[in-house]
N, C-alpha and C. Protein backbone atom coordinates (compact mmCIF):
# COMPACT_ATOMS: atom_id res chain seq x y z
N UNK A 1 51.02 7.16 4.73
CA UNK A 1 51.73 8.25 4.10
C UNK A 1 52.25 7.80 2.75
N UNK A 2 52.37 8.51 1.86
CA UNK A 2 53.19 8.65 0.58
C UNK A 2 54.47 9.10 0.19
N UNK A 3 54.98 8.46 -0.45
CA UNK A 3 56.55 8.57 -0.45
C UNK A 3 56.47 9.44 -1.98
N UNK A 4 57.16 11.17 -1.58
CA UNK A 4 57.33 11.94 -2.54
C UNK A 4 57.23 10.94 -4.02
N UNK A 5 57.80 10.54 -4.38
CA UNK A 5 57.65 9.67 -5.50
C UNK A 5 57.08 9.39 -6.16
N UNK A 6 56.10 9.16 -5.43
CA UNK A 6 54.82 7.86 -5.92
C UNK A 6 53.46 8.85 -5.55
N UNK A 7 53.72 10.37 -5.63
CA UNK A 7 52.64 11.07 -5.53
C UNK A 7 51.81 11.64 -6.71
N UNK A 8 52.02 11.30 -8.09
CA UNK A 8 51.83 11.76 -9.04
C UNK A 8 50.39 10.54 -9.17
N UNK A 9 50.59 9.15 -8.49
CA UNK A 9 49.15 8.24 -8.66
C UNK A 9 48.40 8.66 -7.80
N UNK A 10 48.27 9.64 -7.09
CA UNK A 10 47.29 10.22 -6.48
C UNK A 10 47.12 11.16 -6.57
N UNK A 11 47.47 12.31 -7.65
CA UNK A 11 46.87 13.27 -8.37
C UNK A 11 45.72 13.07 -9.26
N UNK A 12 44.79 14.05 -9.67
CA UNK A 12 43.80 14.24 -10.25
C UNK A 12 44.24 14.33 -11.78
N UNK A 13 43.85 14.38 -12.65
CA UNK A 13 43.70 14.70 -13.72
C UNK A 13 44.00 15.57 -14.21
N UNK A 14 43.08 16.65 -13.61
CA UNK A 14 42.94 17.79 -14.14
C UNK A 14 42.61 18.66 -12.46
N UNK A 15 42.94 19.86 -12.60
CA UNK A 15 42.48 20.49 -11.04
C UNK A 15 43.96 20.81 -10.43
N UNK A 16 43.61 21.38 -9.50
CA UNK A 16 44.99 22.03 -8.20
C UNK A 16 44.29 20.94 -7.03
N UNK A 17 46.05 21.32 -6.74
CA UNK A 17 45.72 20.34 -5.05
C UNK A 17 46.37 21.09 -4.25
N UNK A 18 46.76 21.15 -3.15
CA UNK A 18 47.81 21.10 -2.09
C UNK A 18 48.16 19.61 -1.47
N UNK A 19 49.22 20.01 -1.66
CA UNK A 19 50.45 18.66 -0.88
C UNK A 19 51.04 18.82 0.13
N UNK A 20 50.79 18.54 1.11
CA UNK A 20 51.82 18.63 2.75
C UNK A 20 52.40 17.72 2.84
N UNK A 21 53.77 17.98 3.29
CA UNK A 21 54.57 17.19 3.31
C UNK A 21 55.14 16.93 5.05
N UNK A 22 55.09 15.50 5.87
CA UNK A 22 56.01 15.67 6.88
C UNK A 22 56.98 14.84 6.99
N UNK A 23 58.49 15.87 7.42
CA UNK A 23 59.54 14.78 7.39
C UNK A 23 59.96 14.35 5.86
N UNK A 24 59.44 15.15 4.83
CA UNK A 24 59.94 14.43 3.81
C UNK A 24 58.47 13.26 2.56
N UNK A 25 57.56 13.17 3.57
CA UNK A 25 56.78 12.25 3.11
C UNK A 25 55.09 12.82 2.89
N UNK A 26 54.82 12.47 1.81
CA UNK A 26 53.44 13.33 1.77
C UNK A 26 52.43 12.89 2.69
N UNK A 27 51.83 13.76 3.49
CA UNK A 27 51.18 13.20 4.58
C UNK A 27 49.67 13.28 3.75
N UNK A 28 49.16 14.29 3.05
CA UNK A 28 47.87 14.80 2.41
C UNK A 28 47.90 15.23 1.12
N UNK A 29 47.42 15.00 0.28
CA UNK A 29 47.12 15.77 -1.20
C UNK A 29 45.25 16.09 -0.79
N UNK A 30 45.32 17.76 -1.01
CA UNK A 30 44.10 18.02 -0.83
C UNK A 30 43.50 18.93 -2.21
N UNK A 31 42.57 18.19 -3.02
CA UNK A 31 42.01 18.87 -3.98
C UNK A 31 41.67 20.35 -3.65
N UNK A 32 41.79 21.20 -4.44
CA UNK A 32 40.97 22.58 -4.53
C UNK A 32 39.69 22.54 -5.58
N UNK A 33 38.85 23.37 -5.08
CA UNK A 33 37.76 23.49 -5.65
C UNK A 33 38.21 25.02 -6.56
N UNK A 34 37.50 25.33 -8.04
CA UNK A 34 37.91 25.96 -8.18
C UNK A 34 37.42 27.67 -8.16
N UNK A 35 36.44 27.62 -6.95
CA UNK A 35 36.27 28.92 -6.19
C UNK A 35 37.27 29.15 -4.98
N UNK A 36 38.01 28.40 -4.56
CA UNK A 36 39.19 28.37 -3.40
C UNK A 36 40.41 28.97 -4.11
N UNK A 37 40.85 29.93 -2.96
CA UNK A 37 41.86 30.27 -3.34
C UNK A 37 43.18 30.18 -2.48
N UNK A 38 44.10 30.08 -2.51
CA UNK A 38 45.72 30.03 -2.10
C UNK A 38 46.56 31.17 -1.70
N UNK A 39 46.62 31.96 -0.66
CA UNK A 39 47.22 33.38 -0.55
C UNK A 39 48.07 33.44 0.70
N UNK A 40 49.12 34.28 0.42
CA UNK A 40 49.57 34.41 1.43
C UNK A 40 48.96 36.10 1.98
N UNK A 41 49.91 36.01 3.23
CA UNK A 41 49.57 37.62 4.04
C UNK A 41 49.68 38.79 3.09
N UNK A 42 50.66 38.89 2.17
CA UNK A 42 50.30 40.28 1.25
C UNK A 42 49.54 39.94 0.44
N UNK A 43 48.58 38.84 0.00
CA UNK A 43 47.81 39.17 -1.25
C UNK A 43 46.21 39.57 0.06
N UNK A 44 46.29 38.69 0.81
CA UNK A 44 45.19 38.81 1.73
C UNK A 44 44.85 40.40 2.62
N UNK A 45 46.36 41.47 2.12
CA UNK A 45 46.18 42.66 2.51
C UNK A 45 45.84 43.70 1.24
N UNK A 46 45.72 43.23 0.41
CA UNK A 46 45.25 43.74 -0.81
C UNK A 46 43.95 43.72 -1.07
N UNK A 47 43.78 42.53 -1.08
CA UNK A 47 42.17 41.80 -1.26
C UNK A 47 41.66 42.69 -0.48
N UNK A 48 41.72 43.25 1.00
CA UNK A 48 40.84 43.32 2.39
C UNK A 48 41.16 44.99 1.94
N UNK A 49 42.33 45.61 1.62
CA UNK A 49 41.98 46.77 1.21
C UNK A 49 41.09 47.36 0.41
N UNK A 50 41.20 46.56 -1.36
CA UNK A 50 40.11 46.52 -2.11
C UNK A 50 38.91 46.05 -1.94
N UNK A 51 38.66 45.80 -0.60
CA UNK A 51 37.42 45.37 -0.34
C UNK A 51 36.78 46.67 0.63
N UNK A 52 37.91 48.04 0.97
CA UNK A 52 37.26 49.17 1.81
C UNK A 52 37.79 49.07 2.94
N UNK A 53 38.64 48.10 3.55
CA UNK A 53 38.86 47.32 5.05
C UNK A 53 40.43 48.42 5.23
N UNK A 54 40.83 48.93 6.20
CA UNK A 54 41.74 49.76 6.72
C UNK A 54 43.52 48.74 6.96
N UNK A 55 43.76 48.85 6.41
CA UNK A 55 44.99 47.48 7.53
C UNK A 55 45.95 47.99 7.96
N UNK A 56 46.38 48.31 8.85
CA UNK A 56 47.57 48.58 9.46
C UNK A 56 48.35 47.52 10.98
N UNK A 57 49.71 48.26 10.58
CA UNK A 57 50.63 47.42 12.01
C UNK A 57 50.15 47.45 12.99
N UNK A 58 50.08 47.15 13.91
CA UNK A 58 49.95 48.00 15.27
C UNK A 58 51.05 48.76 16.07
């Protein structure tokens, strides 16, 4: 694991990552490619609407 700190020498250059953290300590830095995308539940109900898709509660 990586100590918040010392996570900037295992960044890329250039690019997005995701960082998980457990307890405080970076467990993963995971590159993104840059066709990947990052969303939460309301952008993912937008997308699926503008895509024709119905969404509702139950």
């Amino acid at each position: 694991m990586i100590e918040k700190q010392n996570v900037a020498e295992y960044l890329p250059d250039n690019g997005r990552v995701l960082v998980y953290l457990t307890h405080g300590v970076v467990s993963t830095v995971l590159p993104l490619k840059d066709e990947q995308l990052v969303a939460d539940i309301e952008l993912m109900i937008v997308l699926l609407r503008r895509m024709g898709y119905d969404v509702r509660l139950k």
